[in-house]
Protein backbone atom coordinates (compact mmCIF):
# COMPACT_ATOMS: atom_id res chain seq x y z
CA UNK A 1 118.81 50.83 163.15
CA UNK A 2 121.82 53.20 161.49
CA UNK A 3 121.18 50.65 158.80
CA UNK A 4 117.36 51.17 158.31
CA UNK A 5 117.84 55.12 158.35
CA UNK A 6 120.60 54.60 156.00
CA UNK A 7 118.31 52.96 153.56
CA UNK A 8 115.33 55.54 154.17
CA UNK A 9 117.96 58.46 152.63
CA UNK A 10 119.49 56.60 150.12
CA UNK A 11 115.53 56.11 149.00
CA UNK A 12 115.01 59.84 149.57
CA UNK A 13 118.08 60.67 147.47
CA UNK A 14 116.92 58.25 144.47
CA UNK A 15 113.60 59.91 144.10
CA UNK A 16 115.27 63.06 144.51
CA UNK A 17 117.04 62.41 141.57
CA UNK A 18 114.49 61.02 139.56
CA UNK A 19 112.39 64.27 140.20
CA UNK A 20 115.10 66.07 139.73
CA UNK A 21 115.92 64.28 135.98
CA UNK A 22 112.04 64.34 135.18
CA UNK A 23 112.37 68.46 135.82
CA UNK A 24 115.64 68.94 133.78
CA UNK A 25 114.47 66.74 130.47
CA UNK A 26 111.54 68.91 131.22
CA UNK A 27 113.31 71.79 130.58
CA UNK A 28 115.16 70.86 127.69
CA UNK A 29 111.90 70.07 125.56
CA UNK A 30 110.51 73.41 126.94
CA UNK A 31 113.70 75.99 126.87
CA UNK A 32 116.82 74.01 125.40
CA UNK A 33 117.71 74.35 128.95
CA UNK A 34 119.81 77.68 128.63
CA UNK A 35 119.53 80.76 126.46
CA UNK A 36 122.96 80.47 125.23
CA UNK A 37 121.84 77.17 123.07
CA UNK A 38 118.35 78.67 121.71
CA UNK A 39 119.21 79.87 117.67
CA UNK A 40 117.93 83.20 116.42
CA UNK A 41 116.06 82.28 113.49
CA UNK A 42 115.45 85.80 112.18
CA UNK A 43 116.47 86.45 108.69
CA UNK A 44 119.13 89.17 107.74
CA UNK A 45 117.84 91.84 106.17
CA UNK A 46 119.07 93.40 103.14
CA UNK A 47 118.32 97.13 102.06
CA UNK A 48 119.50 98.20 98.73
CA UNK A 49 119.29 102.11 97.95
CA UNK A 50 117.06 103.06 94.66
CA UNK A 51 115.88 99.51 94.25
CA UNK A 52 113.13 97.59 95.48
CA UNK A 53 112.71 93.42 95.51
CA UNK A 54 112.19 92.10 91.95
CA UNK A 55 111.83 95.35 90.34
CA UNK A 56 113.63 96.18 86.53
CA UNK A 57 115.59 98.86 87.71
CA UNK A 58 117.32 101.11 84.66
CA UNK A 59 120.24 103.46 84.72
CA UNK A 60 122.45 105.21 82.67
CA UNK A 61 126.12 104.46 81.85
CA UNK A 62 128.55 106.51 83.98
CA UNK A 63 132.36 106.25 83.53
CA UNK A 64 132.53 104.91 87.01
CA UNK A 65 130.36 102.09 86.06
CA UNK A 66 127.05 101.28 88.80
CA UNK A 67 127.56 101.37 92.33
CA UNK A 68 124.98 99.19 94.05
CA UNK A 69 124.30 100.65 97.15
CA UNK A 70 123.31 98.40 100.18
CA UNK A 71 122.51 97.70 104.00
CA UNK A 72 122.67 93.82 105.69
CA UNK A 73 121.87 93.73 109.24
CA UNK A 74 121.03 90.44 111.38
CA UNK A 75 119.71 89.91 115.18
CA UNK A 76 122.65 87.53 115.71
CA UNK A 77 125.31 88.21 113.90
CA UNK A 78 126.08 88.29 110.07
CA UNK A 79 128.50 85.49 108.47
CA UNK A 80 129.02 86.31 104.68
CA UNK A 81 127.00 87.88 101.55
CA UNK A 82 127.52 87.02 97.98
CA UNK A 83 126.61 89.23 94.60
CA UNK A 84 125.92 87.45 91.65
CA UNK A 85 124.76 88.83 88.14
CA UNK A 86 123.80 86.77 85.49
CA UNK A 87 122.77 87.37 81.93
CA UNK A 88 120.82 84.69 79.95
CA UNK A 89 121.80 82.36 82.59
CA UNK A 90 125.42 82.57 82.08
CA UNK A 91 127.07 84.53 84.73
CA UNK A 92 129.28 87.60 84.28
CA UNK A 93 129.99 88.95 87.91
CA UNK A 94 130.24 87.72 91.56
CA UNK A 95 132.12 88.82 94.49
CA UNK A 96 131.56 87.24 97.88
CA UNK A 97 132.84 88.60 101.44
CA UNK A 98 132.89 86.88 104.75
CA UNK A 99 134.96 89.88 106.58
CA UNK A 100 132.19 91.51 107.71
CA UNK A 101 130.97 94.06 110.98
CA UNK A 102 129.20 91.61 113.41
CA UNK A 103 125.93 92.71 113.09
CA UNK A 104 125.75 95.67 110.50
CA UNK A 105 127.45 96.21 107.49
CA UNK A 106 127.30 99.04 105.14
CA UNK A 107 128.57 98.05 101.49
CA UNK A 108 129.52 100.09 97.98
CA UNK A 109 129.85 97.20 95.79
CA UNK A 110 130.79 98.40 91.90
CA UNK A 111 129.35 95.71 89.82
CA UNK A 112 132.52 95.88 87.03
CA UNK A 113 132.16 95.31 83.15
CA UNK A 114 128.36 95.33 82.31
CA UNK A 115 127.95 96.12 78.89
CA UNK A 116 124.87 98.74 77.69
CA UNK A 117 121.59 97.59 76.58
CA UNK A 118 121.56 94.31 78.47
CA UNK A 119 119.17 92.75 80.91
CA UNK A 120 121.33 91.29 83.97
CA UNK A 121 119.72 89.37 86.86
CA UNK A 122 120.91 90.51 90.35
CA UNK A 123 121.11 88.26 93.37
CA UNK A 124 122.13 88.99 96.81
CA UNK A 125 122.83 86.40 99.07
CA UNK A 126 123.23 87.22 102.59
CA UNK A 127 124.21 84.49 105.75
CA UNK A 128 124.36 85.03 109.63
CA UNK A 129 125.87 82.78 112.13
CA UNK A 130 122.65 80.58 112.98
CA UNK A 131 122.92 79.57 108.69
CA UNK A 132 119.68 81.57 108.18
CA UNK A 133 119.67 82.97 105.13
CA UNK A 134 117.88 86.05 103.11
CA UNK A 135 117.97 86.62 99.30
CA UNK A 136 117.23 89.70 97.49
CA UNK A 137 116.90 89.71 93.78
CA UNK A 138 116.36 92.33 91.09
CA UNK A 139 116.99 92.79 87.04
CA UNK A 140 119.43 95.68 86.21
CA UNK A 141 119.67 97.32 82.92
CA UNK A 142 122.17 99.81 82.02
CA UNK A 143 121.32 102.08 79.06
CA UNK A 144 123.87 103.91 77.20
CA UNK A 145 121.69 107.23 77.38
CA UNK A 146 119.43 109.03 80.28
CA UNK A 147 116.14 107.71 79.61
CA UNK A 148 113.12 109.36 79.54
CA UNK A 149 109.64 108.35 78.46
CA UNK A 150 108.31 111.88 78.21
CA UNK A 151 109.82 115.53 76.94
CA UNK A 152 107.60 118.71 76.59
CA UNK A 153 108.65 122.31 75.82
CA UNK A 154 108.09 125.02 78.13
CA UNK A 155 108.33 129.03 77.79
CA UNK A 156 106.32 131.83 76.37
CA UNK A 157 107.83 130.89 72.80
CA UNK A 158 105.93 127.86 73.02
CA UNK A 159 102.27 127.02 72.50
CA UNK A 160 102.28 125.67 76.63
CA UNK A 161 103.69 128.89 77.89
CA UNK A 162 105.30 128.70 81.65
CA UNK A 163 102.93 126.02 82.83
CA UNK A 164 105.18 122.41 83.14
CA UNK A 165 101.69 120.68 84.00
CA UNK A 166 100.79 121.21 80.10
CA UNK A 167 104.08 121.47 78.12
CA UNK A 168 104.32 121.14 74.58
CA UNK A 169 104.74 117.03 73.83
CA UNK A 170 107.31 116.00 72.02
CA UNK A 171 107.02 112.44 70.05
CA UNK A 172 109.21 109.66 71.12
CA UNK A 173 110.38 107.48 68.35
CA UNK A 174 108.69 103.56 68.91
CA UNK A 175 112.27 102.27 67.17
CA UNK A 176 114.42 104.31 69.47
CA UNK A 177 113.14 105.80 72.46
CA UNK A 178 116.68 107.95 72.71
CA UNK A 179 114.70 110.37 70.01
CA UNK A 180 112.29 112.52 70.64
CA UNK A 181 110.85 115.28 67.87
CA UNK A 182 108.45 118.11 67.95
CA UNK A 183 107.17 120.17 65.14
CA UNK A 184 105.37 123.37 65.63
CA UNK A 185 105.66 127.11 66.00
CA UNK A 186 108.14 129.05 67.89
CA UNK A 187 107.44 132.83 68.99
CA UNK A 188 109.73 135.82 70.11
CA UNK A 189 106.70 137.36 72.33
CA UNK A 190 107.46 137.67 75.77
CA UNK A 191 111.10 136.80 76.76
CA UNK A 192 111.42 134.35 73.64
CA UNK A 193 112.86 131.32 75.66
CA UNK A 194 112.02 127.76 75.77
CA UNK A 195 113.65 124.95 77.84
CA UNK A 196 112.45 121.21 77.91
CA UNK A 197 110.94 119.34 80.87
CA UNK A 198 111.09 115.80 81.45
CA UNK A 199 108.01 115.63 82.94
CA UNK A 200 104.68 116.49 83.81
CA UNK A 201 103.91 118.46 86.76
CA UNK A 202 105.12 121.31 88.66
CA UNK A 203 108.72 123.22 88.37
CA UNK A 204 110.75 120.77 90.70
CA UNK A 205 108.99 117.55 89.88
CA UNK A 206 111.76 116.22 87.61
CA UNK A 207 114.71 117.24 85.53
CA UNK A 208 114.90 119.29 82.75
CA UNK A 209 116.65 120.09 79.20
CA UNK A 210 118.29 123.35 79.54
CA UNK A 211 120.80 125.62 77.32
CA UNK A 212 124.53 125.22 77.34
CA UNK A 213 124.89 128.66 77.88
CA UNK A 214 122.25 131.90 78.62
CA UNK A 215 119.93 133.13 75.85
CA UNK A 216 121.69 130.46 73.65
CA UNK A 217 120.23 131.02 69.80
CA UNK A 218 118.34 128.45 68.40
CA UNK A 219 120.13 127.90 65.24
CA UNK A 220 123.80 127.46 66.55
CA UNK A 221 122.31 125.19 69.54
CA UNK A 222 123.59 121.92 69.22
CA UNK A 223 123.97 120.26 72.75
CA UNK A 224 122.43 120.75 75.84
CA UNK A 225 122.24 119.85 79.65
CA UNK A 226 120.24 117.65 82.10
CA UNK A 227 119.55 119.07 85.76
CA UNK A 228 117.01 119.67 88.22
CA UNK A 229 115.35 122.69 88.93
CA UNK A 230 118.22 124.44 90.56
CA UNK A 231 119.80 125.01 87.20
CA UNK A 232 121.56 127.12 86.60
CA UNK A 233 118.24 128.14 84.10
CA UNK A 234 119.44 128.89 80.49
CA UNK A 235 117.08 128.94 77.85
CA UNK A 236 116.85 128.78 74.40
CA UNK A 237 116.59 132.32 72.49
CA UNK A 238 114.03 132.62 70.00
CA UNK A 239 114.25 135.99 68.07
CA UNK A 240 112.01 137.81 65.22
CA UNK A 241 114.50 136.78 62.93
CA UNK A 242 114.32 133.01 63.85
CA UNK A 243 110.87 132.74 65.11
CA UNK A 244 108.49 130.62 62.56
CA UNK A 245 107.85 126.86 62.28
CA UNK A 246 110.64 124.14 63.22
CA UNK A 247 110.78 120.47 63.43
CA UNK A 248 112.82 119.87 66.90
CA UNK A 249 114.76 116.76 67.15
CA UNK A 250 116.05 115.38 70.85
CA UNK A 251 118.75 112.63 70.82
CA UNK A 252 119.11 111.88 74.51
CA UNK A 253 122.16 109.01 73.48
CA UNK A 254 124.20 111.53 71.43
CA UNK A 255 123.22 114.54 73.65
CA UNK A 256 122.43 116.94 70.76
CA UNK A 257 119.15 118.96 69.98
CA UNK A 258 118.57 120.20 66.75
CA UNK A 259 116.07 123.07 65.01
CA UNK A 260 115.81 122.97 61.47
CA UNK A 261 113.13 125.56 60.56
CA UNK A 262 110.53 124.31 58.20
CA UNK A 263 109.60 126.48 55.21
């Protein structure tokens, strides 16, 4: 009898366990069978400041040479990130970390020894801890001048008055786009003063060409300087003596302005 009741569990206890198996493989095609061993498969992201994805993004040389300016983040945690430029396929620059925050990291990377005038190719490569991967890519060109694809003069000693919406155009050169010229007349009605937007629009919608100094007279002007609307707003002086016709020349590379005064 102990022997027949013996056999009835151990029968019990086998199909326990084979119910028991059936529910746990179950799991594992369903779940992975705990949390801790289902991957994230989120990408990092990768946010870089002034620049979008695959965009030709242009700047002007600075003595501290460009910063590029960026934000990875990832679900899980990140791994590593890699910058590499390239120039006709041969590459110039790369600088890879792996000593990062876990899950946010806030880089100034200063990408060292670009030369002006070229086209480089940018590539971000960023990895978290599941190896998922994001890439971010972009074409860089620094410029050896602040470029500008429009100038127009402003003031009552032009022909567009104080309106910015309808300065006076100036012509850019189609063999260098650091020159711009204008030719035209220059009066000393009103207060006589000129300064030189960068755009069209209103007052604060760009930055402007002003005067090295207050009032500064037209024919011993020889620089000038590049800010936003805040100023400080010095003008150009145009007098009775020196109003009259002038050709206007812009170099935005050698950061000179010139008025010759046409006879």
């Amino acid at each position: 009898m102990k022997k027949f009741i013996s056999t009835i569990e151990n029968m019990r206890y086998g199909i326990f366990k084979r119910y028991l198996f059936g529910f746990c493989f179950l799991l594992i095609l369903l779940t992975g069978c705990t949390d801790d061993d289902t991957l994230d498969e989120r990408l990092p992201t990768i946010d870089v400041e002034g620049i979008e994805m695959n965009e030709i993004k242009e700047t002007p040389s600075t003595e501290e040479g460009f910063i590029l300016k960026m934000i990875i983040a990832d679900n899980a945690g990140l791994l590593k990130y890699k910058i590499e430029v390239d120039s006709a396929s041969a590459e110039v620059f790369t600088f890879e970390n792996s000593d990062l925050q876990y899950k946010l990291e806030h880089a100034d990377i200063s990408l060292e020894n670009l030369s002006t005038n070229y086209l480089y190719d940018v590539k971000i490569i960023v990895d978290d801890i599941n190896s998922n991967s994001s890439i971010f890519e972009f074409k860089l060109r620094i410029n050896d001048f602040q470029k500008y694809d429009y100038l127009g003069l402003v003031g009552d000693a032009t022909t567009a008055g104080w309106n910015p919406g309808a300065s006076a155009e100036m012509v850019q050169d189609p063999s260098d786009p650091a020159i711009f010229t204008y030719e035209g007349s220059l009066k000393s009605t009103g207060e006589g003063a000129l300064k030189i937007a960068t755009f069209l629009g209103d007052w604060c919608d760009g930055e402007w060409l002003y005067a090295p100094q207050p009032n500064q007279n037209i024919e011993a002007s020889a620089g000038f300087v590049i800010n936003g609307c805040g100023g400080p707003d010095d003008k150009w002086q145009v007098t009775e003596e020196t109003e009259g016709n002038y050709l206007i020349t812009v170099n935005l590379r050698a950061k000179t302005i010139d008025f010759q005064k046409q006879d």
